[in-house]
Protein backbone atom coordinates (compact mmCIF):
# COMPACT_ATOMS: atom_id res chain seq x y z
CA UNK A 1 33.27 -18.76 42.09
CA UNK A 2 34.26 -14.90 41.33
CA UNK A 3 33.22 -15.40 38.07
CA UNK A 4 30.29 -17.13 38.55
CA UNK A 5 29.54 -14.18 40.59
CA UNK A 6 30.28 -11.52 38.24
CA UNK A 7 28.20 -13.23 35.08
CA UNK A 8 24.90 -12.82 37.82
CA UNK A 9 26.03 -9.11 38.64
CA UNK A 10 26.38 -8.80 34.64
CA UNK A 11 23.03 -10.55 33.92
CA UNK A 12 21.38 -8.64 36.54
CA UNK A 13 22.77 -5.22 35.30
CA UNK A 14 21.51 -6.27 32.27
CA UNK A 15 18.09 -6.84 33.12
CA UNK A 16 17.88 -3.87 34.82
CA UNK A 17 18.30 -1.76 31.80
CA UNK A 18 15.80 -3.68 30.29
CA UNK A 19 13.38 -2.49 32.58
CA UNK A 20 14.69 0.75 33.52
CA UNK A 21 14.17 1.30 29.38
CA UNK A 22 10.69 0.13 29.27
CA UNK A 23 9.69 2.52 32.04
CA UNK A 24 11.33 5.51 30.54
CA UNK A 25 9.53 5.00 26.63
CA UNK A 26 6.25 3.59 28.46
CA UNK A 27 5.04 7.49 29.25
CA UNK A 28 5.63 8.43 25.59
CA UNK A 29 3.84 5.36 24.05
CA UNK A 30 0.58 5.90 26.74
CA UNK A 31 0.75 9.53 25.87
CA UNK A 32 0.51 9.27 21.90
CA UNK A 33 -2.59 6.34 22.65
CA UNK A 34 -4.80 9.32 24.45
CA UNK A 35 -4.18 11.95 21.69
CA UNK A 36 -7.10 12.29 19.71
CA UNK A 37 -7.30 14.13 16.24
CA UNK A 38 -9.38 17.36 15.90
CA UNK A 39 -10.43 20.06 13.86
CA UNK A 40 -10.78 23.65 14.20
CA UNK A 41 -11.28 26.75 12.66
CA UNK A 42 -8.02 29.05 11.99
CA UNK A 43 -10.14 31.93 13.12
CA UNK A 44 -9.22 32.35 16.88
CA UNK A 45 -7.89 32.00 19.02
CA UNK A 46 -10.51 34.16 21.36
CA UNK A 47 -10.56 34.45 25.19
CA UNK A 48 -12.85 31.86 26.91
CA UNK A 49 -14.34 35.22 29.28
CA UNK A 50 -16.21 36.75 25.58
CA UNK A 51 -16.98 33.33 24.68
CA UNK A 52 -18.89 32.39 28.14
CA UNK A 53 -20.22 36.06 27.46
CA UNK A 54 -21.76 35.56 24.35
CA UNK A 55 -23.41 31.70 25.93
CA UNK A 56 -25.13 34.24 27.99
CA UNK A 57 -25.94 36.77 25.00
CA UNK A 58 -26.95 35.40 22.19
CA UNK A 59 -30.46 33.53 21.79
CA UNK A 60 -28.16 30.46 19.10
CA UNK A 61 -27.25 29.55 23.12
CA UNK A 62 -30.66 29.70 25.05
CA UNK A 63 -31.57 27.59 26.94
CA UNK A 64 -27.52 26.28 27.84
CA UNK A 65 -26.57 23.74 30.27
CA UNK A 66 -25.83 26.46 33.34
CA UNK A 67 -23.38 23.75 35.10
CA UNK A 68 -21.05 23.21 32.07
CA UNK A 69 -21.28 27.23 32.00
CA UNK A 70 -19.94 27.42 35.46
CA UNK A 71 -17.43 25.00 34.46
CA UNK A 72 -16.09 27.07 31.39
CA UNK A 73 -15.93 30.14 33.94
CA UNK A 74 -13.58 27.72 37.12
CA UNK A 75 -10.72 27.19 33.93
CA UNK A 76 -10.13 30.66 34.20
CA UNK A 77 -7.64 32.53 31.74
CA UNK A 78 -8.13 30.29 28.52
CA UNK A 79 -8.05 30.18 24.81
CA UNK A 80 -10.50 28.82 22.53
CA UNK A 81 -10.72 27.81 19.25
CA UNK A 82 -14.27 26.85 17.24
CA UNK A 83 -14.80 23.77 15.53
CA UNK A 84 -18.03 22.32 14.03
CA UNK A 85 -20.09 21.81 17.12
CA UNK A 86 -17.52 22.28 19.77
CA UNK A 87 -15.31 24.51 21.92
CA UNK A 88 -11.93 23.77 21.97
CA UNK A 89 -10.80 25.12 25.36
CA UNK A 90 -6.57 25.01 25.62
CA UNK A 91 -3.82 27.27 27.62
CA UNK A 92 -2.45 30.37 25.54
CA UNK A 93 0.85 28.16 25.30
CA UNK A 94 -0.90 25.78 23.10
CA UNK A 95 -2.93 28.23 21.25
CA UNK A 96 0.28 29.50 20.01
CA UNK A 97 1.21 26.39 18.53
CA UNK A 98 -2.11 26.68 15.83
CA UNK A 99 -2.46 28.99 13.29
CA UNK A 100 -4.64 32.33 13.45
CA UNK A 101 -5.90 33.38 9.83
CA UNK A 102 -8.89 35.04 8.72
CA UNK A 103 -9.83 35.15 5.16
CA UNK A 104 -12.53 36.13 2.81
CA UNK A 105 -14.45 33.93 0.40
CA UNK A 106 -13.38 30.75 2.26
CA UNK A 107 -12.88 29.28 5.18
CA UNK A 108 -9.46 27.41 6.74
CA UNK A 109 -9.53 24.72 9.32
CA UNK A 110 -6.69 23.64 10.67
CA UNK A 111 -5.71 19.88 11.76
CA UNK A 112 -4.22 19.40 15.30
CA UNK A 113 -3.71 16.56 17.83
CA UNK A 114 -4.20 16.73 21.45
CA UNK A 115 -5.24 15.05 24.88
CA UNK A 116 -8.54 15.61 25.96
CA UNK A 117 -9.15 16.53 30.06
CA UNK A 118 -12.17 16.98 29.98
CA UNK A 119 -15.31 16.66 27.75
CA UNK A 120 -18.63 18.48 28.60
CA UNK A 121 -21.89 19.37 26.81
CA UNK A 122 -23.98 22.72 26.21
CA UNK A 123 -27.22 21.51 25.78
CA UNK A 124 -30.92 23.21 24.51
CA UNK A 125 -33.82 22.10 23.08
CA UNK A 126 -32.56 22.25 19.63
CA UNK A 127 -28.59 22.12 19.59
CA UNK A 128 -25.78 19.95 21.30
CA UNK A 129 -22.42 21.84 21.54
CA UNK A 130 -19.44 19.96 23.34
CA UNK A 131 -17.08 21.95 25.06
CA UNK A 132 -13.31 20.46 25.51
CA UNK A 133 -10.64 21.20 27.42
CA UNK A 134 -7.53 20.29 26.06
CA UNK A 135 -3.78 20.14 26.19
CA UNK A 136 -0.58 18.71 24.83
CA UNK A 137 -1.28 20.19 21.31
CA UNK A 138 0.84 19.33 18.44
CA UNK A 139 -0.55 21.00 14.68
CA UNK A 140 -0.59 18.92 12.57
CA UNK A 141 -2.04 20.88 9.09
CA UNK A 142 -4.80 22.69 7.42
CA UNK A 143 -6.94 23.19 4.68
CA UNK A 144 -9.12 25.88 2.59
CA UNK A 145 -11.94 25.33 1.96
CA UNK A 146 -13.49 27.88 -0.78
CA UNK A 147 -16.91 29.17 -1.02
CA UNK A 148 -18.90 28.77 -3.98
CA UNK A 149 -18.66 31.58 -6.42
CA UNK A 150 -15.59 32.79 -4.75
């Protein structure tokens, strides 16, 4: 009886690992599904308070979605990167992690995974800019990209 007793508090032992290791590698695998690959220029980072003041400046922005403004202005302290058609909105802690290089007679972008929080548009008339905040990021590379005649 005793050891009929001890193989179930074995077999039960074991399955508990079993499941105590599926819920400790689950977070990593659902994490790595959300990241999403992005590019960006290696020019930046710059502070998200000149970047909402130059949506109000310049006429390139007229006409901007004034809710998704608002929204840039409630995340506060925040660094941005550009990318074709978007904002890249992250913490200073994840700025860090990408690389900040200007050059002349090309242009760098730099490679980077990340999660996305939160996606949002400026819209006008004639352009469609998305604006994301993100976190989690992880560099991943870059490349130059030289201009003709350079």
């Amino acid at each position: 009886m005793e050891k009929r007793v001890l193989a179930m508090l074995i077999g039960l032992i074991i399955v508990l690992a079993a499941v105590f290791a599926v819920y400790v590698s689950y977070p990593e695998e659902a994490d790595s599904k959300d990241k999403v690959i992005l590019n960006a220029s290696t020019e930046g980072p710059l502070s998200l308070e000149s970047v909402v003041e130059d949506i109000k400046k310049y006429s390139y922005y007229e006409g901007y979605d004034n809710e998704t403004l608002e929204w840039m202005e409630s995340l506060g302290s925040k660094s941005v990167f550009h990318s074709e058609g978007a904002i890249i909105v992250m913490d200073s802690q994840d700025a860090r992690k990408l690389h900040s290089e200007y050059v002349t007679d090309a242009y760098i972008t730099q490679t980077f995974s990340c999660n996305i929080l939160e996606n949002r548009t400026l819209v006008d008339a004639n352009h469609t800019v998305y604006v994301l905040h993100v976190d989690n990021v992880e560099y991943l590379g870059q490349e130059i990209h030289f201009l003709q005649g350079a």
